[in-house]
Protein backbone atom coordinates (compact mmCIF):
# COMPACT_ATOMS: atom_id res chain seq x y z
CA UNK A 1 64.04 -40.14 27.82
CA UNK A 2 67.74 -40.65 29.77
CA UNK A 3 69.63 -37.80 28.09
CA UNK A 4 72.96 -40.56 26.99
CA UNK A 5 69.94 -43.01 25.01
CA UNK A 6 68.22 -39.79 23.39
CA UNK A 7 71.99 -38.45 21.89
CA UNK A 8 72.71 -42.49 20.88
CA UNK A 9 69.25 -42.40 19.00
CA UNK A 10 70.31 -39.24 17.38
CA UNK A 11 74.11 -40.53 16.48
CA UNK A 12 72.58 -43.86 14.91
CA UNK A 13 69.73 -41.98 12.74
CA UNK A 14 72.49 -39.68 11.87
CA UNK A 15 74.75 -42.50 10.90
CA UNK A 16 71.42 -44.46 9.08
CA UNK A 17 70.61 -41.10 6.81
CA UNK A 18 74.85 -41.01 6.22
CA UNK A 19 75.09 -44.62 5.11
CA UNK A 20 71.91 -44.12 2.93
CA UNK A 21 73.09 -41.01 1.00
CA UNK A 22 76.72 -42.55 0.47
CA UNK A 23 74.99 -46.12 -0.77
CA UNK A 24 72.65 -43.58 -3.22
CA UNK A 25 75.82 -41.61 -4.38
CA UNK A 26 77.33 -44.71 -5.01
CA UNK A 27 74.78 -46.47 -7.25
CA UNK A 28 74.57 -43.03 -9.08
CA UNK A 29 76.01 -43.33 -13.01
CA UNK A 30 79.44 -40.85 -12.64
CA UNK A 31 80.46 -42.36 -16.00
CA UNK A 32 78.46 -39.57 -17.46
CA UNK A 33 80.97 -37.11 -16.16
CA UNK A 34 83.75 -38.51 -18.12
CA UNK A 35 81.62 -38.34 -21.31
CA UNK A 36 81.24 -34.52 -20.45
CA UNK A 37 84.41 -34.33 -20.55
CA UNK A 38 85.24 -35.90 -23.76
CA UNK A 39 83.25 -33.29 -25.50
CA UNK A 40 84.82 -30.02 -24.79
CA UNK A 41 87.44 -28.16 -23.26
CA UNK A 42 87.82 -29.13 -19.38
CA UNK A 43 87.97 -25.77 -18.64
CA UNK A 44 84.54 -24.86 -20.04
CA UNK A 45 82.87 -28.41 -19.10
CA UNK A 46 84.04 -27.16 -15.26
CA UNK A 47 82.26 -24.05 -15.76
CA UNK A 48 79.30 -25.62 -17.31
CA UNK A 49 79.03 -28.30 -14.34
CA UNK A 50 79.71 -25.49 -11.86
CA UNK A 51 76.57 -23.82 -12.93
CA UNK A 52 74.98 -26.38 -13.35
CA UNK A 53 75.24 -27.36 -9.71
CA UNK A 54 74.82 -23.63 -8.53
CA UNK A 55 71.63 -23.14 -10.58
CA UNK A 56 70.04 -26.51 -8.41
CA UNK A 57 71.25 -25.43 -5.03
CA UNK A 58 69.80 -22.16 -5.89
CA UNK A 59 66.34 -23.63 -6.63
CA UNK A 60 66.11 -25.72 -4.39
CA UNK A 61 66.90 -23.40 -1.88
CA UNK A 62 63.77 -21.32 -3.17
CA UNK A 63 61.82 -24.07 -2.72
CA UNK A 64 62.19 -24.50 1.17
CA UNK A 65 60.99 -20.55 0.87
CA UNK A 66 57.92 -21.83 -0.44
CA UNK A 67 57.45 -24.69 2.62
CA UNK A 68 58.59 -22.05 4.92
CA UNK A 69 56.25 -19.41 4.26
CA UNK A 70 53.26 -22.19 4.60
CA UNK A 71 54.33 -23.17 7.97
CA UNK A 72 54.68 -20.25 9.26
CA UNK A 73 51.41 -19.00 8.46
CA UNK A 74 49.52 -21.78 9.98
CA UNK A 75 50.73 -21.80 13.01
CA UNK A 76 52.90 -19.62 15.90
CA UNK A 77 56.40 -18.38 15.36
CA UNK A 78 59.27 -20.55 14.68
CA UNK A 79 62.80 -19.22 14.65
CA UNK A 80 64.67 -19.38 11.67
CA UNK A 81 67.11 -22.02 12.60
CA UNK A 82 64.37 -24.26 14.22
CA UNK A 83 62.84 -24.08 10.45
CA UNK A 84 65.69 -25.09 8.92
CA UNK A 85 66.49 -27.99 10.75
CA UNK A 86 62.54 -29.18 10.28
CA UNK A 87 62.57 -28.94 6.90
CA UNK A 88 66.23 -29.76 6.13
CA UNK A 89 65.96 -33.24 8.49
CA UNK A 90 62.86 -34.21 6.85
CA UNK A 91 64.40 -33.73 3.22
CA UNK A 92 67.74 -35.59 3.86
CA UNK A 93 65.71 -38.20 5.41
CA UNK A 94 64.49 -39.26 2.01
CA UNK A 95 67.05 -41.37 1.59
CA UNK A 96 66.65 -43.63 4.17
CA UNK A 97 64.83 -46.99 2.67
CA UNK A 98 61.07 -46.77 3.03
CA UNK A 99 59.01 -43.76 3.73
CA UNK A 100 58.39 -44.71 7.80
CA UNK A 101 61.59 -43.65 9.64
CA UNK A 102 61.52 -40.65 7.50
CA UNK A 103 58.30 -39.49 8.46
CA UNK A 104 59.03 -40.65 12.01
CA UNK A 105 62.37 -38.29 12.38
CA UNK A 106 60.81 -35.63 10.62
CA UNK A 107 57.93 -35.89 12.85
CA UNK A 108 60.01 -36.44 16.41
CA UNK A 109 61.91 -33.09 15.18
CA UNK A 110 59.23 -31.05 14.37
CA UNK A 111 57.12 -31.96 17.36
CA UNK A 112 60.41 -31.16 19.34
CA UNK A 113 61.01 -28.20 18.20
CA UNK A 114 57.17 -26.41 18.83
CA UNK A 115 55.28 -27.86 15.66
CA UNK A 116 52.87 -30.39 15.98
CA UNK A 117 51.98 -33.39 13.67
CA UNK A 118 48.53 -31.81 12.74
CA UNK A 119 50.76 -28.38 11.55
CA UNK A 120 53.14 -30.52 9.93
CA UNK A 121 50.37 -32.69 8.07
CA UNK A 122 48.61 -29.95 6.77
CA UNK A 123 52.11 -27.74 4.91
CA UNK A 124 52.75 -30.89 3.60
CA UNK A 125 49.36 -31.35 1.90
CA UNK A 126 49.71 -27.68 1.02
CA UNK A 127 52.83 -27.49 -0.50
CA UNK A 128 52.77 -30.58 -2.51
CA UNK A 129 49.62 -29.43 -4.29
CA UNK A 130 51.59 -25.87 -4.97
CA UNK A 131 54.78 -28.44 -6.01
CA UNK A 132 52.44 -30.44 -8.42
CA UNK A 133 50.75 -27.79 -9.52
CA UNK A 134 53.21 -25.21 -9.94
CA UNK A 135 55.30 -27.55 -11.78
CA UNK A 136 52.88 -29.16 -14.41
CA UNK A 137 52.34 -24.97 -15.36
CA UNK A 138 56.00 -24.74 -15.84
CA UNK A 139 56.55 -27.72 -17.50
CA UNK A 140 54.62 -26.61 -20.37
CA UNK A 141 57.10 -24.87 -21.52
CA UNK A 142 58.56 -28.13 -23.06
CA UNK A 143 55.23 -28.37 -24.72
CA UNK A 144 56.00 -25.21 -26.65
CA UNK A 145 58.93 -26.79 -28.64
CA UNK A 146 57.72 -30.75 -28.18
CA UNK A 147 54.61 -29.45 -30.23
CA UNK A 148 55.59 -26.74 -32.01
CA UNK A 149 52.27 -24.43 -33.60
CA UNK A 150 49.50 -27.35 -32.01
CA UNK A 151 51.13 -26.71 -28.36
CA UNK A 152 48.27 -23.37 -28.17
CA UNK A 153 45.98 -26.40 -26.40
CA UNK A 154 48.53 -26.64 -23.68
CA UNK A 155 47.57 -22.93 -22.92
CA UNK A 156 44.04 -24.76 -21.34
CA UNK A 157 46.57 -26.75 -18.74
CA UNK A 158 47.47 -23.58 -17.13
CA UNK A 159 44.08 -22.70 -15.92
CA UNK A 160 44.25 -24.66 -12.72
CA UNK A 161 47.17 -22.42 -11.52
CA UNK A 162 45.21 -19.30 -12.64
CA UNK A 163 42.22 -20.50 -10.57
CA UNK A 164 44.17 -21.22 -7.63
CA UNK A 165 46.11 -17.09 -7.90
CA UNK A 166 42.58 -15.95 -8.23
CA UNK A 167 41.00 -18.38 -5.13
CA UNK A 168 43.67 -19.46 -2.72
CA UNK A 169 41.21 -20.75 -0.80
CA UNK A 170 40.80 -24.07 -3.10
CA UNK A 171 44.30 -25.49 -1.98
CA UNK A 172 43.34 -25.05 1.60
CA UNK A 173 40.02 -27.42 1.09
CA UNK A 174 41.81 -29.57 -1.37
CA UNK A 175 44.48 -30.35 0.71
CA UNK A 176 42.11 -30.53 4.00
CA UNK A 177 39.59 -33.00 2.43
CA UNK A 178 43.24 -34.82 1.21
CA UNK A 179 43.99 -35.12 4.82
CA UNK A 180 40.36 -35.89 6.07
CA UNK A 181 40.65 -38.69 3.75
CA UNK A 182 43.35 -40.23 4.89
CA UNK A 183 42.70 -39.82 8.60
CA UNK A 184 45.88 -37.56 9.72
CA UNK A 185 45.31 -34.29 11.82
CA UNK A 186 45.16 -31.16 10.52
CA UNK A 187 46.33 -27.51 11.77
CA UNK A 188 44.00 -25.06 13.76
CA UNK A 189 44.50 -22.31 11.14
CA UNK A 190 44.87 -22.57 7.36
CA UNK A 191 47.25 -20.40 5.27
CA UNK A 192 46.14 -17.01 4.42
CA UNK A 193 45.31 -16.07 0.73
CA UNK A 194 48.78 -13.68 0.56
CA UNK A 195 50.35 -16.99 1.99
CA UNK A 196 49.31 -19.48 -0.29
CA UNK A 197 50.05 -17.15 -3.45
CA UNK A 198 53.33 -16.13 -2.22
CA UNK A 199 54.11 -19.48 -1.82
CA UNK A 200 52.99 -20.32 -5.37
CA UNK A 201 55.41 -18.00 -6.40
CA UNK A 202 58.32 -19.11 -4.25
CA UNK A 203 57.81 -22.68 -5.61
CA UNK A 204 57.45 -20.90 -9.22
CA UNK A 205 60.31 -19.34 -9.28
CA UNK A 206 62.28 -22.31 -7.53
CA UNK A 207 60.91 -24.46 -10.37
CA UNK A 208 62.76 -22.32 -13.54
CA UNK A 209 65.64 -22.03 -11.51
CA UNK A 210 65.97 -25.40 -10.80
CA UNK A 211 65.13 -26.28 -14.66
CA UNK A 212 68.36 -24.08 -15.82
CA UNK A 213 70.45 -26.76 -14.20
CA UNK A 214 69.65 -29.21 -17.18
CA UNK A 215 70.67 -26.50 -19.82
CA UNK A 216 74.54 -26.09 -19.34
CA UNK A 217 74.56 -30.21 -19.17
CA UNK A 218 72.48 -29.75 -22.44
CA UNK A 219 75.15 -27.54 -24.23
CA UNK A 220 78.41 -29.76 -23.04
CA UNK A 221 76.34 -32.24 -25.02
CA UNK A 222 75.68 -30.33 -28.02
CA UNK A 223 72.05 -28.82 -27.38
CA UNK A 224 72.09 -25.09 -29.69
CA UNK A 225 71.89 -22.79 -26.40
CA UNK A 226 68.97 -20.42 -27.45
CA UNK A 227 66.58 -23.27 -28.66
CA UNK A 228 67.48 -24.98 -25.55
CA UNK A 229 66.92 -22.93 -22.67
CA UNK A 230 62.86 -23.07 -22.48
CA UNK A 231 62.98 -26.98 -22.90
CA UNK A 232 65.64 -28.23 -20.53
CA UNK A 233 63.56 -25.54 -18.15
CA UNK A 234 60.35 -27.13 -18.53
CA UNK A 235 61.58 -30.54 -19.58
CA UNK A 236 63.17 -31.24 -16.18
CA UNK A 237 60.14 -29.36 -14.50
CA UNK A 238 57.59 -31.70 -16.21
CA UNK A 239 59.71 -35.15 -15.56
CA UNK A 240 60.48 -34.32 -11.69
CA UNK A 241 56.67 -33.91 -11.39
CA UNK A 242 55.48 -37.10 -13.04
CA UNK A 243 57.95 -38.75 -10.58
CA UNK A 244 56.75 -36.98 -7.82
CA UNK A 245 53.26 -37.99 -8.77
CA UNK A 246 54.63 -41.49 -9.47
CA UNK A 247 54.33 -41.91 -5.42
CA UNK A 248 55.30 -45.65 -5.88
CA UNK A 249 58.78 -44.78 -7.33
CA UNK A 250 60.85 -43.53 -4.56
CA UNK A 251 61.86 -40.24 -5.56
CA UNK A 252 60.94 -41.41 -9.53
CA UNK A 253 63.70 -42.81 -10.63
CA UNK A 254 63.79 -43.67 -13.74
CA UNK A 255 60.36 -42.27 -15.00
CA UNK A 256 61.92 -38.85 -14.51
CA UNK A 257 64.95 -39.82 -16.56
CA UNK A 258 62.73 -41.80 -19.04
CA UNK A 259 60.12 -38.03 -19.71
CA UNK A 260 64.01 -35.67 -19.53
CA UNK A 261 65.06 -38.23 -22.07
CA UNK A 262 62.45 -38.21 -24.50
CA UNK A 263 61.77 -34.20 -24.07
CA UNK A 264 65.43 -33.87 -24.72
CA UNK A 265 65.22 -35.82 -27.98
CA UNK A 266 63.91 -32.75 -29.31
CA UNK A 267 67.38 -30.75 -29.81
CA UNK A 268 69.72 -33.59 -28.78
CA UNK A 269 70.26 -37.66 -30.32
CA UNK A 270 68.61 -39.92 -28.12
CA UNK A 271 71.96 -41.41 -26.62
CA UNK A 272 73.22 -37.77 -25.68
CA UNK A 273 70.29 -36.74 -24.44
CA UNK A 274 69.91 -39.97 -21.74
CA UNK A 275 73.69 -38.72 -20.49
CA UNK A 276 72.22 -35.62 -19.77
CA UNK A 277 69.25 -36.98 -17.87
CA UNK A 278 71.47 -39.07 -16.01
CA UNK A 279 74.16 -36.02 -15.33
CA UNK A 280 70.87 -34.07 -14.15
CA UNK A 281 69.74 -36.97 -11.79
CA UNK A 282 73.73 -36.98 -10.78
CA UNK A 283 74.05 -32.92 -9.93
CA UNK A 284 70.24 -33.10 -8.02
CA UNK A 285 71.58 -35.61 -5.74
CA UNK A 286 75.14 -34.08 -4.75
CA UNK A 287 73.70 -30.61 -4.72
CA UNK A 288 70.93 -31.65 -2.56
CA UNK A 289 73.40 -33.06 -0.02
CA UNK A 290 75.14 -30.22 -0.31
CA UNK A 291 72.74 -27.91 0.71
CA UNK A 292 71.09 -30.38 3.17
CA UNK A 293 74.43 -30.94 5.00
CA UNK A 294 75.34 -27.17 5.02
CA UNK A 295 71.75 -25.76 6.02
CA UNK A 296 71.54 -28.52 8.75
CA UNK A 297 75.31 -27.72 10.03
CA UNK A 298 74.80 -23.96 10.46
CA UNK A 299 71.22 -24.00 12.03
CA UNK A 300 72.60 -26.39 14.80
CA UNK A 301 75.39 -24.02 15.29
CA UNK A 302 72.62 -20.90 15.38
CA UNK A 303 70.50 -23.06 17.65
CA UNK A 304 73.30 -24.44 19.90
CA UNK A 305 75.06 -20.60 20.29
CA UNK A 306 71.16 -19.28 21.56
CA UNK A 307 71.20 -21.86 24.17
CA UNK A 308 74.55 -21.01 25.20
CA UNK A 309 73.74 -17.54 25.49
CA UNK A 310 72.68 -16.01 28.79
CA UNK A 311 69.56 -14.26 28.46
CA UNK A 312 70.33 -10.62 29.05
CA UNK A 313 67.53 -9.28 32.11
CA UNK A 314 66.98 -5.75 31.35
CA UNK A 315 68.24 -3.34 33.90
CA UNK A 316 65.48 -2.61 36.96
CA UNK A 317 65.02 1.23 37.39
CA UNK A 318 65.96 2.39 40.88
CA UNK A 319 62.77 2.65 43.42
CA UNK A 320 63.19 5.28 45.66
CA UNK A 321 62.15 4.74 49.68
CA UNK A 322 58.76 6.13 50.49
CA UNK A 323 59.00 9.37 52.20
CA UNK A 324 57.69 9.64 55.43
């Protein structure tokens, strides 16, 4: 492809995935942030909103470990900045209407940058059974105080993850029969059994940390801070994976605010806790561009400084004449 038509495709999907995250941003509910603000000091609601956007860029960060550590294992090397742009293109690309150019741009960069479609296929099949997975485990922790003394059942939900610590293995076929199904390639080489359970635990972790996000938007609202804490963790846990499962909602809105909601209801009135599903849906979306537009910014700067780099050639050692 002529080199001035590949860098106008690039501007234009650039400007598509711009215009699509300002058009999102702008259809978001920002009204909520003025009730915040009506309810306590501004000083402390800043602090509360502050962490509440740190704790989301923070898990969410931790959950491109967990993607990252699948790729890599099923394939060759990829440097770190290559990653990042991969993941980071395909994530922003979300927002563009329709699932088809984001797929497409996710897949043109990934192919471009050494991983093929098969490779990219198969950690996608991976890590969204670790996502759903993961996430149902954590989100019984809202079970504990939506049930109170008959949420022991729930323990039986967390089997599946146990099975999957003990026999790795399982995701690999589940997520290659997923794929056979469907008719899309696969990768040479599946993820190890250390892989696939570190990655369990990168998505894990990424999942609680994420959660805490909804508890300082909890306690501007009113929410008692100790009682709290497990529910907005596994509250939000629980909702964002019933969306994600929801694969007919684009990115589940609404069902995820409609499970937050009702979870909430638990330590909050109904109408106070809606403002805080809507203030969670409000600091996912900015912190995810935030983190998108930052990660993607300073792995094209990595990437463009290696190619302007001259390779250094190690020095030759001296050959002497031959004698004689």
């Amino acid at each position: 492809m002529p080199r001035p038509l590949k860098l106008a495709l690039v501007a234009a999907f650039a400007l598509a995935v711009v215009t699509a995250i300002v058009w999102t941003m702008s259809r978001l509910d920002w009204s909520v942030v003025g009730v915040l603000f009506t309810r306590r000091d501004a000083g402390e609601i800043s602090l509360l909103l502050g962490g509440s956007l740190l704790a989301s860029v923070a898990g969410l960060s931790l959950g491109f470990l967990s993607w990252r550590v699948v790729l890599l294992e099923i394939g060759p090397p990829v440097s770190g900045p290559r990653v990042v742009r991969i993941f980071f293109v395909g994530f922003l690309s979300k927002y563009l209407p329709g699932r088809v150019p984001g797929m497409i741009a996710a897949t043109k960069v990934a192919t471009a940058n050494g991983v093929t479609f098969g490779r990219l296929m198969t950690t996608a099949a991976v890590v969204m059974s670790v996502v759903l997975l993961s996430g149902f485990t954590v989100g019984l922790l809202a079970g504990v105080q939506m049930l109170g003394a008959q949420a022991a059942w729930l323990a039986g939900a967390a089997v599946l993850i146990v099975v999957v610590l003990v026999r790795p293995q399982l995701v690999n076929q589940g997520s290659a029969l997923l794929l056979r199904l469907l008719r899309r390639p696969t990768a040479a080489k599946a993820a190890s059994v250390r892989g696939v359970r570190l990655a369990v635990a990168w998505q894990s972790l990424s999942w609680v940390v994420t959660g805490l996000h909804v508890w300082p938007l909890a306690i501007a609202m009113g929410a008692p801070p100790g009682r709290s804490l497990m529910l907005c963790v596994g509250a939000f846990t629980l909702a964002t994976s019933i969306g994600i499962a929801s694969v007919f909602i684009p990115d589940g809105i609404g069902v995820r605010e409609a499970v937050l909601t009702a979870a909430l209801s638990v330590v909050l009135p109904a109408p106070a806790a809606a403002v805080v599903a809507l203030a969670s849906r409000l600091v996912s979306t900015v912190s995810e561009v935030l983190l998108g537009a930052a990660a993607l910014a300073t792995a094209e700067y990595l990437i463009r400084r290696e190619r302007a780099d001259p390779q250094e050639i190690p020095p030759q050692p001296a050959v002497s004449p031959p004698i004689g």
